[in-house]
PDB file of N, CA and C in Angstrom:
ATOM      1  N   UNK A   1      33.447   2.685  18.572  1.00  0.00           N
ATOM      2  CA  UNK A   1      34.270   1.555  18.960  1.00  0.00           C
ATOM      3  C   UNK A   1      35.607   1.650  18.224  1.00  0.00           C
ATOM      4  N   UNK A   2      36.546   1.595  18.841  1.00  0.00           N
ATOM      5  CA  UNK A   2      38.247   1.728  18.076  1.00  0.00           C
ATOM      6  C   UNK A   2      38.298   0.287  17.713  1.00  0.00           C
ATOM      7  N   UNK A   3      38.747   0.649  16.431  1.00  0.00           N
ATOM      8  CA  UNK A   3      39.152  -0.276  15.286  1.00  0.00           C
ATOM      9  C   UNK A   3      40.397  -0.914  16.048  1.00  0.00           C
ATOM     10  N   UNK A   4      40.229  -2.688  15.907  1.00  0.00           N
ATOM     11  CA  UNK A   4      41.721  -3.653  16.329  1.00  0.00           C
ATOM     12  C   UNK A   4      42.271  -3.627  15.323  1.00  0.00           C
ATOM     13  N   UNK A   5      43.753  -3.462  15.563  1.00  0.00           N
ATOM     14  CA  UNK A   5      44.565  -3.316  14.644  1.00  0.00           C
ATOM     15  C   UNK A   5      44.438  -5.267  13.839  1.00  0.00           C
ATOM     16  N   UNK A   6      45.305  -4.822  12.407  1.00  0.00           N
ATOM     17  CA  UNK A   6      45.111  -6.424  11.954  1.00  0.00           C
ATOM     18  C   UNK A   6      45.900  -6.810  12.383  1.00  0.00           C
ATOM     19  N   UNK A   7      45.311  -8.185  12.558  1.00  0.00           N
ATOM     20  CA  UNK A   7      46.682  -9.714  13.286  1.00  0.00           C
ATOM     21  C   UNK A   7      48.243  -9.873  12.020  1.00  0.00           C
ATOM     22  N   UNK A   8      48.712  -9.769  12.892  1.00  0.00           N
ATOM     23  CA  UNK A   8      50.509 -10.012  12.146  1.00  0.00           C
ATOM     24  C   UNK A   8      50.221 -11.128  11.068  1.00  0.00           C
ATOM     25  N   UNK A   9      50.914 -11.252   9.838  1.00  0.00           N
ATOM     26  CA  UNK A   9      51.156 -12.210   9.150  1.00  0.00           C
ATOM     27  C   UNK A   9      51.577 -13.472  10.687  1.00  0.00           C
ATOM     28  N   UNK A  10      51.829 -14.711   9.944  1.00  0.00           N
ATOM     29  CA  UNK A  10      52.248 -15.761  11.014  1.00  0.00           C
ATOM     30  C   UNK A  10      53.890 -15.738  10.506  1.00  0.00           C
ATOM     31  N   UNK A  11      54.587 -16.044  10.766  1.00  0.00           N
ATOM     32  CA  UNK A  11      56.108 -16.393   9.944  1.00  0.00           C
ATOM     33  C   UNK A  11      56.144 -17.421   9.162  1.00  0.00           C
ATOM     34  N   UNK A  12      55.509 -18.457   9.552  1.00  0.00           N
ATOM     35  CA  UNK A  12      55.434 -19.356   8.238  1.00  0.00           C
ATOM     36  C   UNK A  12      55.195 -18.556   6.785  1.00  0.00           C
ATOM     37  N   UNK A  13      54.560 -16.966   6.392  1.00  0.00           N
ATOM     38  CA  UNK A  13      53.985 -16.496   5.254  1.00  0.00           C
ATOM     39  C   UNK A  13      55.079 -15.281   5.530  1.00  0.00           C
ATOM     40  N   UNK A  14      55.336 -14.923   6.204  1.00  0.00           N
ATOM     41  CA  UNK A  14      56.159 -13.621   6.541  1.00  0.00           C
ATOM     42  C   UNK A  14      57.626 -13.990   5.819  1.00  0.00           C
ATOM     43  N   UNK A  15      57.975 -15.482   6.768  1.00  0.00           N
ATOM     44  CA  UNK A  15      59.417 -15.309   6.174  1.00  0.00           C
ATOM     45  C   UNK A  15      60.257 -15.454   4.837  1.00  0.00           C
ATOM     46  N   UNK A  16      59.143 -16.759   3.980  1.00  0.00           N
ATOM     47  CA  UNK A  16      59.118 -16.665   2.520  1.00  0.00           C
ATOM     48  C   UNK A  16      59.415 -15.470   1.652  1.00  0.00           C
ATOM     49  N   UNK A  17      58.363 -14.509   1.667  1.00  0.00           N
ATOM     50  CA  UNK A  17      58.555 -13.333   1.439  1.00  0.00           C
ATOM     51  C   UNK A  17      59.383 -12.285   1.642  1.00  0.00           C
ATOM     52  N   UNK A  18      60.396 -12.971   2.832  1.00  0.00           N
ATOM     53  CA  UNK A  18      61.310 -11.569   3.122  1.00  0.00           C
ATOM     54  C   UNK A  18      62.552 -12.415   2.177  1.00  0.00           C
ATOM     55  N   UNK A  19      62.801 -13.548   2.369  1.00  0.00           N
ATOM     56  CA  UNK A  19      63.661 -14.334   1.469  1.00  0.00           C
ATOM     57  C   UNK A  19      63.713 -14.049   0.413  1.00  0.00           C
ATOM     58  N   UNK A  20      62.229 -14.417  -0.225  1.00  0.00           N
ATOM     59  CA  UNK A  20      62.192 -13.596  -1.982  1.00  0.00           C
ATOM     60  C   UNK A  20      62.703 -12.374  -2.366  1.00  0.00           C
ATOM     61  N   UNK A  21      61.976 -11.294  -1.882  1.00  0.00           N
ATOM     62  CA  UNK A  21      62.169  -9.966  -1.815  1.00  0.00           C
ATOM     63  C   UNK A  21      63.925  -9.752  -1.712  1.00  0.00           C
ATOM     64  N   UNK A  22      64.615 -10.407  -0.639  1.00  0.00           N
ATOM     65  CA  UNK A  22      65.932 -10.218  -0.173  1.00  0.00           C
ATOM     66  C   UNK A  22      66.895 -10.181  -1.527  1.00  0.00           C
ATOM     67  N   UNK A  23      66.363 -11.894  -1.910  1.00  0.00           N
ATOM     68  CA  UNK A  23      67.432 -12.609  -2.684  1.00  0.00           C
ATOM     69  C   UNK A  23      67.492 -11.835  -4.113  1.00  0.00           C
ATOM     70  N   UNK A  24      65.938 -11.268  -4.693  1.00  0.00           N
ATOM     71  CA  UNK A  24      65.527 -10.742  -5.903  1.00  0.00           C
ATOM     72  C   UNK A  24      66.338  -9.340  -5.753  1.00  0.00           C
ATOM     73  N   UNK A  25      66.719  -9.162  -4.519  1.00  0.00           N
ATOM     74  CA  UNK A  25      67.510  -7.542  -4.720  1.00  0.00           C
ATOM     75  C   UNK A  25      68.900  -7.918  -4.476  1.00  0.00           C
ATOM     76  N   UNK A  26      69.364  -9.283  -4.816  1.00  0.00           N
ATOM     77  CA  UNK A  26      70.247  -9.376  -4.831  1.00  0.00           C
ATOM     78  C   UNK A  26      71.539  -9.567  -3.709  1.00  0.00           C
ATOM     79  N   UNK A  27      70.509  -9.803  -2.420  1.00  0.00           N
ATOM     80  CA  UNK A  27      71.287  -9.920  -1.090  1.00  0.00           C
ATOM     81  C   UNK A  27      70.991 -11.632  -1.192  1.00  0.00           C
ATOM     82  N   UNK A  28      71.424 -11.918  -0.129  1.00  0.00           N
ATOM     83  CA  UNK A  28      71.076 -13.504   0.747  1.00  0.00           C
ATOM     84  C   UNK A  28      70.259 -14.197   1.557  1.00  0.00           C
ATOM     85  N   UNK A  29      69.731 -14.646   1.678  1.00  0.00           N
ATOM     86  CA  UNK A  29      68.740 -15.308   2.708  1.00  0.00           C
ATOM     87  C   UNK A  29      68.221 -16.369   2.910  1.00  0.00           C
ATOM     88  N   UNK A  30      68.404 -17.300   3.760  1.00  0.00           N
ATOM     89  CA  UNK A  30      67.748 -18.306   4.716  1.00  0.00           C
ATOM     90  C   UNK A  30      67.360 -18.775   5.912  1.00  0.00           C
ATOM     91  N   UNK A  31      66.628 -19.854   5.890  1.00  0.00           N
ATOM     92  CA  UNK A  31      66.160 -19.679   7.085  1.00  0.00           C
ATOM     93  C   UNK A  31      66.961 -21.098   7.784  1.00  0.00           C
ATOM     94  N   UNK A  32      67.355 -20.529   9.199  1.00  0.00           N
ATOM     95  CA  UNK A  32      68.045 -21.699   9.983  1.00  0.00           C
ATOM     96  C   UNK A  32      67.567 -22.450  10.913  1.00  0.00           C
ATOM     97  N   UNK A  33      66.098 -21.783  11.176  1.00  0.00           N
ATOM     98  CA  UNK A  33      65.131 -22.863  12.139  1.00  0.00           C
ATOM     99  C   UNK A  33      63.978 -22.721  11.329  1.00  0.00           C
ATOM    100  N   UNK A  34      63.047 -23.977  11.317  1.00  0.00           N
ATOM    101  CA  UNK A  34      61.568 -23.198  10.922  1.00  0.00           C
ATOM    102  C   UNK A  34      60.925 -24.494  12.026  1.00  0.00           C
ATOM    103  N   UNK A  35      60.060 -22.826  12.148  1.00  0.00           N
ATOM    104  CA  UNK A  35      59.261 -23.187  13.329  1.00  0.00           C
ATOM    105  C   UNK A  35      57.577 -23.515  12.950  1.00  0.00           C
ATOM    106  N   UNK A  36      57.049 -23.724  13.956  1.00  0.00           N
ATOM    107  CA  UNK A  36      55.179 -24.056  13.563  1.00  0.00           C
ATOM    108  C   UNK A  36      55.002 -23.079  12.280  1.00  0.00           C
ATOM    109  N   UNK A  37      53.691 -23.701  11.778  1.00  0.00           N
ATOM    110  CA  UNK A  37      53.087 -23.002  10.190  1.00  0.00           C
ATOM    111  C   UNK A  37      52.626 -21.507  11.083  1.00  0.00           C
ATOM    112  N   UNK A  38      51.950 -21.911  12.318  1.00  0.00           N
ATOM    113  CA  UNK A  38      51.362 -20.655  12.447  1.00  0.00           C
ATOM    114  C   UNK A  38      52.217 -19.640  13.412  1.00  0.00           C
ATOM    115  N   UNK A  39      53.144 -20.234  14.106  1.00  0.00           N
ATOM    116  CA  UNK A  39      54.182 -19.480  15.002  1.00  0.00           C
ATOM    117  C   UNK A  39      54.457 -17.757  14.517  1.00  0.00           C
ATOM    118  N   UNK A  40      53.969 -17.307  15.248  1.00  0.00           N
ATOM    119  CA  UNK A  40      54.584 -15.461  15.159  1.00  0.00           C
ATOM    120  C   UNK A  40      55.822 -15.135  15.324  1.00  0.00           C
ATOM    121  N   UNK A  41      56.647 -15.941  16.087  1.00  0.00           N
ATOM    122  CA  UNK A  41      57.635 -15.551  17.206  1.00  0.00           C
ATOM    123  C   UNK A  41      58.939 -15.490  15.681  1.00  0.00           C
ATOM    124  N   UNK A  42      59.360 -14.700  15.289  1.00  0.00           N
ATOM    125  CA  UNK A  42      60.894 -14.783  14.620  1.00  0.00           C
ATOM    126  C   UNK A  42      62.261 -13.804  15.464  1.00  0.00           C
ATOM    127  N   UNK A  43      62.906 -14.494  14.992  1.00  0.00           N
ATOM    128  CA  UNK A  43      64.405 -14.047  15.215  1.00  0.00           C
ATOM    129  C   UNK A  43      65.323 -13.762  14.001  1.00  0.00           C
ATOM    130  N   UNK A  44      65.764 -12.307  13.660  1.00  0.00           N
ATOM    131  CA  UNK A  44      66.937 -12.101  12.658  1.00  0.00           C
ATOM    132  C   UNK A  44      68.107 -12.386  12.792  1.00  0.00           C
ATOM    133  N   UNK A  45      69.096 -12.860  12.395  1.00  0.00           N
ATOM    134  CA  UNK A  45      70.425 -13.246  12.465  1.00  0.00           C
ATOM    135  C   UNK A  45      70.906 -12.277  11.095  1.00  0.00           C
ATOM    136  N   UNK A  46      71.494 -10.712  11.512  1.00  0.00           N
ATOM    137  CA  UNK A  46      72.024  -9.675  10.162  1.00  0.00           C
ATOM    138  C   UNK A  46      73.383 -10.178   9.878  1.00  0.00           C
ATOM    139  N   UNK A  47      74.028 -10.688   9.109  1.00  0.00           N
ATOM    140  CA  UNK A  47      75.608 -10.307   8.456  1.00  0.00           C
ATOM    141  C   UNK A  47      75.763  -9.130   7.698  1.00  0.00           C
ATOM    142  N   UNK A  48      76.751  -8.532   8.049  1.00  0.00           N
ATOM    143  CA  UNK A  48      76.911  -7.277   7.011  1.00  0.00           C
ATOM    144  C   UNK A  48      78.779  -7.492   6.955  1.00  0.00           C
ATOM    145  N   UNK A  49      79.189  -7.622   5.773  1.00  0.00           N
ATOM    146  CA  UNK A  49      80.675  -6.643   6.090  1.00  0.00           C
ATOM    147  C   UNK A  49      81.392  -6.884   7.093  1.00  0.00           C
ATOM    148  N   UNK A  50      81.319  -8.876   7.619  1.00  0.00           N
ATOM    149  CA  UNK A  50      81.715  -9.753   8.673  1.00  0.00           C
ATOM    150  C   UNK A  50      81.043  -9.264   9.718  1.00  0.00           C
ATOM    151  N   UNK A  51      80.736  -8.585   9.991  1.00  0.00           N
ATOM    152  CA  UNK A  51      79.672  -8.200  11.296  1.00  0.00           C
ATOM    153  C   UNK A  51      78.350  -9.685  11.348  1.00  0.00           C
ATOM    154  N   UNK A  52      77.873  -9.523  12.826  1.00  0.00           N
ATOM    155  CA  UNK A  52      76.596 -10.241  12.739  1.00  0.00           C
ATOM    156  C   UNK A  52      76.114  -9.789  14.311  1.00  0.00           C
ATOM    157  N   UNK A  53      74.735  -9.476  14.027  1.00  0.00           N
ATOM    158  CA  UNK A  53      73.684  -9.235  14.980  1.00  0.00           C
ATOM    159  C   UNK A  53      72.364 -10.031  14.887  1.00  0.00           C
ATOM    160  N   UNK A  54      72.125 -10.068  16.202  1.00  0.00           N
ATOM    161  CA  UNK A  54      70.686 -11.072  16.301  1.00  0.00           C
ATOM    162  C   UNK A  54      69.304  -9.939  16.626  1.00  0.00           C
ATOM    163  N   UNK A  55      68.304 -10.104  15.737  1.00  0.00           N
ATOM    164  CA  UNK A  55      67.187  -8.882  16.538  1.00  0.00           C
ATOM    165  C   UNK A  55      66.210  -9.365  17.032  1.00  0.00           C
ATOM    166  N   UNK A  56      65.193  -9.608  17.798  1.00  0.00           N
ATOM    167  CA  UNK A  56      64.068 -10.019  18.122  1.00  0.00           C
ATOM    168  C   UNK A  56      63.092  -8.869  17.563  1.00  0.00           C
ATOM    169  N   UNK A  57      62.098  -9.517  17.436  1.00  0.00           N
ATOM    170  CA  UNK A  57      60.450  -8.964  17.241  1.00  0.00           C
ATOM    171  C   UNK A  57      60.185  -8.707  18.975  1.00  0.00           C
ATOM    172  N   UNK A  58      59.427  -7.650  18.823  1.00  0.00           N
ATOM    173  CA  UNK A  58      59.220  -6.956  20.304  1.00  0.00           C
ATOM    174  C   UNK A  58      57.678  -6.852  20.024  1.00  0.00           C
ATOM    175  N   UNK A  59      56.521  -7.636  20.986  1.00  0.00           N
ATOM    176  CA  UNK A  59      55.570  -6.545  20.994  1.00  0.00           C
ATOM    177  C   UNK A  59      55.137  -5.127  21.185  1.00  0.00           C
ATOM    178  N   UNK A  60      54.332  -4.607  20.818  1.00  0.00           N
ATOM    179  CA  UNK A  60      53.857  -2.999  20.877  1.00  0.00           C
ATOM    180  C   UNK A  60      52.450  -2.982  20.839  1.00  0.00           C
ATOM    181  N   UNK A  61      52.002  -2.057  22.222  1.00  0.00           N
ATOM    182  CA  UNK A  61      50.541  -2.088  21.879  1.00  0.00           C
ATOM    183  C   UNK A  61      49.634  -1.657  21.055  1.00  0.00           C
ATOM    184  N   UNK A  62      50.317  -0.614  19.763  1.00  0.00           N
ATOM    185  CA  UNK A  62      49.350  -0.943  18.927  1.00  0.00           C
ATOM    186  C   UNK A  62      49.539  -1.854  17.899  1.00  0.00           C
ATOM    187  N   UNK A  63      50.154  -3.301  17.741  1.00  0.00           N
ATOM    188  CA  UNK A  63      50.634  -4.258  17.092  1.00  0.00           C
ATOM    189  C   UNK A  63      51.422  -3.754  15.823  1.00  0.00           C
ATOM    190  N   UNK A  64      52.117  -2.578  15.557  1.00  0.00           N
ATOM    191  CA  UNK A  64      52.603  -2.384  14.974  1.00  0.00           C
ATOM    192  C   UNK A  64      54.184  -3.285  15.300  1.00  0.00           C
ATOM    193  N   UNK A  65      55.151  -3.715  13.964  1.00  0.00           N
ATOM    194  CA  UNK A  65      56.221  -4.694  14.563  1.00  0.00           C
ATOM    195  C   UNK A  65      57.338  -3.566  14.880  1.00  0.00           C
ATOM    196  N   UNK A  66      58.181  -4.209  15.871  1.00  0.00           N
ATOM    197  CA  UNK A  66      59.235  -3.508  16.041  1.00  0.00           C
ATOM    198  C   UNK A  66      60.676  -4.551  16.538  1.00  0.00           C
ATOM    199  N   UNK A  67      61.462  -4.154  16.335  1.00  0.00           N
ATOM    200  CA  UNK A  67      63.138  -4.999  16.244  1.00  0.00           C
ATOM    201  C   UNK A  67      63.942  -4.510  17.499  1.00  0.00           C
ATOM    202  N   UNK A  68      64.473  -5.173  17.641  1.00  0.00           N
ATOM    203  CA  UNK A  68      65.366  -4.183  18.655  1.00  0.00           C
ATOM    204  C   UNK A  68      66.413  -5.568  18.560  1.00  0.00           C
ATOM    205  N   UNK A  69      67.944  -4.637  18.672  1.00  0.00           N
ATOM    206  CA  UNK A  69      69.224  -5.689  18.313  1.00  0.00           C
ATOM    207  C   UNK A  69      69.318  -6.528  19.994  1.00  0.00           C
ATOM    208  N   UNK A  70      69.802  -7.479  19.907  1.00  0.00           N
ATOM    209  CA  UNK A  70      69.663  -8.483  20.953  1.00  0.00           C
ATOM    210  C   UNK A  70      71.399  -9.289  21.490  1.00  0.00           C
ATOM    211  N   UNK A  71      71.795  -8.933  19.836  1.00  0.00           N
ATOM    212  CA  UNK A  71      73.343  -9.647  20.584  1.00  0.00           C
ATOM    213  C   UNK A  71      74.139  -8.794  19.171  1.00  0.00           C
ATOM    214  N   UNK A  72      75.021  -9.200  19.676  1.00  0.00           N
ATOM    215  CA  UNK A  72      76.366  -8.621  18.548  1.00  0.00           C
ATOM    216  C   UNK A  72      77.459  -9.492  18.565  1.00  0.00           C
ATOM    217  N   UNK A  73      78.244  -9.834  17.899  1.00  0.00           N
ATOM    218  CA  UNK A  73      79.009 -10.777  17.396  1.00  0.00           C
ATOM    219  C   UNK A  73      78.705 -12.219  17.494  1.00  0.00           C
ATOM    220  N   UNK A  74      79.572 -12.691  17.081  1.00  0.00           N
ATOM    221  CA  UNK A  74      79.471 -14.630  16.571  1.00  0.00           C
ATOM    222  C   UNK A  74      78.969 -15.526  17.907  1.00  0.00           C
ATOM    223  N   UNK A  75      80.176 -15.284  18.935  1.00  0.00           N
ATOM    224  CA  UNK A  75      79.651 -15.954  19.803  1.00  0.00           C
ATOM    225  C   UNK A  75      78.337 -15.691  20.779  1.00  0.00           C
ATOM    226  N   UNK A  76      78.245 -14.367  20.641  1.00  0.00           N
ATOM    227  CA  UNK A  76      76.826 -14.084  21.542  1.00  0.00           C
ATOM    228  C   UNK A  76      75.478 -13.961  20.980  1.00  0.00           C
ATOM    229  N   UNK A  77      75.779 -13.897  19.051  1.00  0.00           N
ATOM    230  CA  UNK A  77      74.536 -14.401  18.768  1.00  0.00           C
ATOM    231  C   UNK A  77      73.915 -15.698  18.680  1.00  0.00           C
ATOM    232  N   UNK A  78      75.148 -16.745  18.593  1.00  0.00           N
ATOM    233  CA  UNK A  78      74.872 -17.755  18.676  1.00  0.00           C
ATOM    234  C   UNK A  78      74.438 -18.864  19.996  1.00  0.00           C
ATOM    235  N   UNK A  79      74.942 -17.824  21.026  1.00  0.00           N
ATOM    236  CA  UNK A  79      73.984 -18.164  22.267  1.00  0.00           C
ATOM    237  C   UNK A  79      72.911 -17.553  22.573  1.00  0.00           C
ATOM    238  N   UNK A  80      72.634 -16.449  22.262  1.00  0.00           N
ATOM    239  CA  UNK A  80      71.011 -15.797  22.553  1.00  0.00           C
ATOM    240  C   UNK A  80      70.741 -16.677  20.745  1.00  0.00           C
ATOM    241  N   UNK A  81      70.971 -16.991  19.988  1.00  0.00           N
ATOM    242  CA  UNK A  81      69.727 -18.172  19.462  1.00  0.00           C
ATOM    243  C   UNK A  81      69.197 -19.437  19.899  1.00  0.00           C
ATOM    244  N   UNK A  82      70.658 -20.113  20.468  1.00  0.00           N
ATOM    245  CA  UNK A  82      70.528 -21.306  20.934  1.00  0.00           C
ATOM    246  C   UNK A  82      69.337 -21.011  22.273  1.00  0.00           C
ATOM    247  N   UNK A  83      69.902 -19.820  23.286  1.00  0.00           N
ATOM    248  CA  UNK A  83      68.886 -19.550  24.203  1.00  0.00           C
ATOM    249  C   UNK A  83      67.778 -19.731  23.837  1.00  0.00           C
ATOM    250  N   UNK A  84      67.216 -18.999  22.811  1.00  0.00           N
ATOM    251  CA  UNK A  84      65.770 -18.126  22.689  1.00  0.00           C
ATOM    252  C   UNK A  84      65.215 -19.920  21.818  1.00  0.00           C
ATOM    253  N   UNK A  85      65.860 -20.650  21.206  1.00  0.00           N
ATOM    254  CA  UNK A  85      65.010 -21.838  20.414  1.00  0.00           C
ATOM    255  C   UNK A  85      65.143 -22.900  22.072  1.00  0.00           C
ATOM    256  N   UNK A  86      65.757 -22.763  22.998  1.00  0.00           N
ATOM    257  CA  UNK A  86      65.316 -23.904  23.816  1.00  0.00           C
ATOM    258  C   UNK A  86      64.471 -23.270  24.684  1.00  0.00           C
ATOM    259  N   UNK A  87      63.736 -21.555  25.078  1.00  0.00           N
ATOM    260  CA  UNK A  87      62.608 -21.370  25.135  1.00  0.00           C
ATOM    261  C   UNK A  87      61.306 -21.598  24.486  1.00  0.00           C
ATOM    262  N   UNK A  88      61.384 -21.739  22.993  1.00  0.00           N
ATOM    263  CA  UNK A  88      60.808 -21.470  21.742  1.00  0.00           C
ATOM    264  C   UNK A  88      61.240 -22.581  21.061  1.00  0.00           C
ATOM    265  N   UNK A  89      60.924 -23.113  20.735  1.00  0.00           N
ATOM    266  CA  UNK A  89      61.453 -24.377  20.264  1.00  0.00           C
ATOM    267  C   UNK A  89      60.252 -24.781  18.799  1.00  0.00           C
ATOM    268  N   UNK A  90      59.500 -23.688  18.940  1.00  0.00           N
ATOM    269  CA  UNK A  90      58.502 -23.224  17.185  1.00  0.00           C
ATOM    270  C   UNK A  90      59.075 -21.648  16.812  1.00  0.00           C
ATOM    271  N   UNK A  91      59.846 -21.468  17.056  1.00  0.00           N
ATOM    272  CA  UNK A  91      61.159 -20.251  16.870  1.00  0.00           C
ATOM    273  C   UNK A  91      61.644 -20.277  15.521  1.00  0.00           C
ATOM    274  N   UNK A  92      61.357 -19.190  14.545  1.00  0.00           N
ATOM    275  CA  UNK A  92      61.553 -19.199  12.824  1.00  0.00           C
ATOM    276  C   UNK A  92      63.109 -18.249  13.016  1.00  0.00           C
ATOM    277  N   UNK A  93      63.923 -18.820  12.865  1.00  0.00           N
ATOM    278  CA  UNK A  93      64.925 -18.098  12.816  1.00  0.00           C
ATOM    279  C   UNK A  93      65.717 -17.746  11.184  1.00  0.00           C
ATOM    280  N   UNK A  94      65.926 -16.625  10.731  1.00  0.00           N
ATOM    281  CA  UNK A  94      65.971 -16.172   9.038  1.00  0.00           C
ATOM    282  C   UNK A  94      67.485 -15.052   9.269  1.00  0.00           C
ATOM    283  N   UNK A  95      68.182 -15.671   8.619  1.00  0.00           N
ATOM    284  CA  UNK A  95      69.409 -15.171   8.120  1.00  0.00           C
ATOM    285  C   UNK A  95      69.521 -14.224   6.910  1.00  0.00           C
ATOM    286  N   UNK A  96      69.705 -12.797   6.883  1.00  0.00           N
ATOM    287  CA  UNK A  96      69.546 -12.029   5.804  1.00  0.00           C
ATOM    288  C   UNK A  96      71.470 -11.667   5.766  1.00  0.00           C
ATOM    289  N   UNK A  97      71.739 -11.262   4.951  1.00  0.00           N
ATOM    290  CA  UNK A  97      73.119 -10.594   4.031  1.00  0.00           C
ATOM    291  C   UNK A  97      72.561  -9.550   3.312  1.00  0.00           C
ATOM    292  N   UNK A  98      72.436  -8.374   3.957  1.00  0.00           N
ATOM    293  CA  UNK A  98      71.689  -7.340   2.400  1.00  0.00           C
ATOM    294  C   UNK A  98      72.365  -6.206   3.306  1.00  0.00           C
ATOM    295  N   UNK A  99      72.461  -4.982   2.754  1.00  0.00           N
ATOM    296  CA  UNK A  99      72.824  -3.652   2.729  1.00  0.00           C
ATOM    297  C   UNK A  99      71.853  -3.203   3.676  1.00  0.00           C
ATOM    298  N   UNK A 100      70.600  -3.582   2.948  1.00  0.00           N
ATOM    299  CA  UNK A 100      69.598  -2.323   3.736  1.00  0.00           C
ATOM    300  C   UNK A 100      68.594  -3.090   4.105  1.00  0.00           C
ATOM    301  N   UNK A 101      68.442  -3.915   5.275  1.00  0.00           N
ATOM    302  CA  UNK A 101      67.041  -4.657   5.516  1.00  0.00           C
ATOM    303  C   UNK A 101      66.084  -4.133   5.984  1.00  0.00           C
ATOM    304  N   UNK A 102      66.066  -2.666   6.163  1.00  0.00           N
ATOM    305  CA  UNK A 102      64.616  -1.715   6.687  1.00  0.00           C
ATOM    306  C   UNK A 102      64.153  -2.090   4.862  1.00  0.00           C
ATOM    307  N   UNK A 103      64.395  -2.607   4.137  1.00  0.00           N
ATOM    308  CA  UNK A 103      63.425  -2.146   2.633  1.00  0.00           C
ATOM    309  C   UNK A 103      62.782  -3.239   2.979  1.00  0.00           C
ATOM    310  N   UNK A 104      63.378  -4.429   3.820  1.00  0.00           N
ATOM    311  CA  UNK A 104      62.342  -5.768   3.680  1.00  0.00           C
ATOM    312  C   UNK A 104      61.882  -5.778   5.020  1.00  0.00           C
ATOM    313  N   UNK A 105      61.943  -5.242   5.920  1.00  0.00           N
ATOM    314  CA  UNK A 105      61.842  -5.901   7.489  1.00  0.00           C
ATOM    315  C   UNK A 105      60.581  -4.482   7.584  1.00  0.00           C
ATOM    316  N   UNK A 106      59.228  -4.836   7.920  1.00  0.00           N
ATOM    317  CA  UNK A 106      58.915  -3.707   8.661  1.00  0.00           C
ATOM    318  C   UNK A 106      58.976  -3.693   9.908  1.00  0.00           C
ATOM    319  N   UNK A 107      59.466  -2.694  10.853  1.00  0.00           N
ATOM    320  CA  UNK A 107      59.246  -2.324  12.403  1.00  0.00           C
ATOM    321  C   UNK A 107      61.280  -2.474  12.238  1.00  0.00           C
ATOM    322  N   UNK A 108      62.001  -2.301  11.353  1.00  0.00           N
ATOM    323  CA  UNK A 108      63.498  -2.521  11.668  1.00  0.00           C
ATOM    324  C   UNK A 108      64.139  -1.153  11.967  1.00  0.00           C
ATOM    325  N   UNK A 109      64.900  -1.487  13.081  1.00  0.00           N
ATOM    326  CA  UNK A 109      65.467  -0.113  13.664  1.00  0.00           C
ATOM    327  C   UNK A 109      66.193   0.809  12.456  1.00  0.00           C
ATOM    328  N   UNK A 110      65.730   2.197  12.667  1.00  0.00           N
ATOM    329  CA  UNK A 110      66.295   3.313  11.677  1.00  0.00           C
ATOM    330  C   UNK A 110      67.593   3.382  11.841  1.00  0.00           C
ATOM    331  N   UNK A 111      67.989   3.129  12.983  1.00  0.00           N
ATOM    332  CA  UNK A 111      69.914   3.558  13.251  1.00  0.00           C
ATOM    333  C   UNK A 111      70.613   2.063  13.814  1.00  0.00           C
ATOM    334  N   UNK A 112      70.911   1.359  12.290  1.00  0.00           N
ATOM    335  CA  UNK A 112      71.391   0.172  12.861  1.00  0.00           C
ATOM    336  C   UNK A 112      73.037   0.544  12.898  1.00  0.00           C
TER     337      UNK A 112
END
C-alpha cells in the first residue's frame, strides 16, 4: 500500500513560524489578513529592493508545496489580493522583506 503523503501544516501554525524565522534573520514580516485557525489557503506578498510580487500556494499531487508568482507590481498585486480574499475570505495573507525567502518558504520558486 503507498504511503499518503503528510497533511500540510494549516497556516494558522505555518505562518507564525515563517515570521519568526524571517524577522530572527533579520528581514521583515507580517501578516495582512489572517484567516481561519485551520485554513491552508496562503498568499505571499514579496518586497525586495521596491519591487513587490504576489505568489500563491499551488496544489501538487504528491502534496509537496509549490509557489508560483501571480502578479508583479503595486497595483496588480493589490488587486489579485483584494481578488483572491473576496473568493477566500479565510485567506492568510503574509508579507515578507528578506533577500532570500527559499530559506523560509518551502515549495518557493528557484528563479525568482
Amino acid at each position: 500500500m503507498p504511503q499518503q503523503p503528510e497533511p500540510p501544516l494549516p497556516a494558522s501554525t505555518l505562518v507564525p513560524a515563517i515570521c519568526r524565522q524571517v524577522v530572527s534573520a533579520g528581514g521583515f514580516a507580517t501578516v495582512l489578513a489572517k484567516g481561519s485557525q485551520w485554513g491552508g489557503a496562503l498568499l505571499l506578498v514579496h518586497r525586495w529592493k521596491g519591487g513587490v510580487k504576489a505568489y500563491e500556494k499551488m496544489p501538487t499531487l504528491s502534496g509537496a508545496p509549490l509557489w508560483r508568482e501571480a502578479a508583479a507590481g503595486e497595483s496588480a498585486v493589490t488587486a489579485f489580493v483584494a481578488a483572491q480574499q473576496k473568493f477566500d475570505p479565510d485567506l492568510w495573507v503574509l508579507e515578507l522583506d528578506t533577500a532570500d525567502p527559499a530559506r523560509f518558504i518551502p515549495g518557493w520558486p528557484a528563479m525568482d
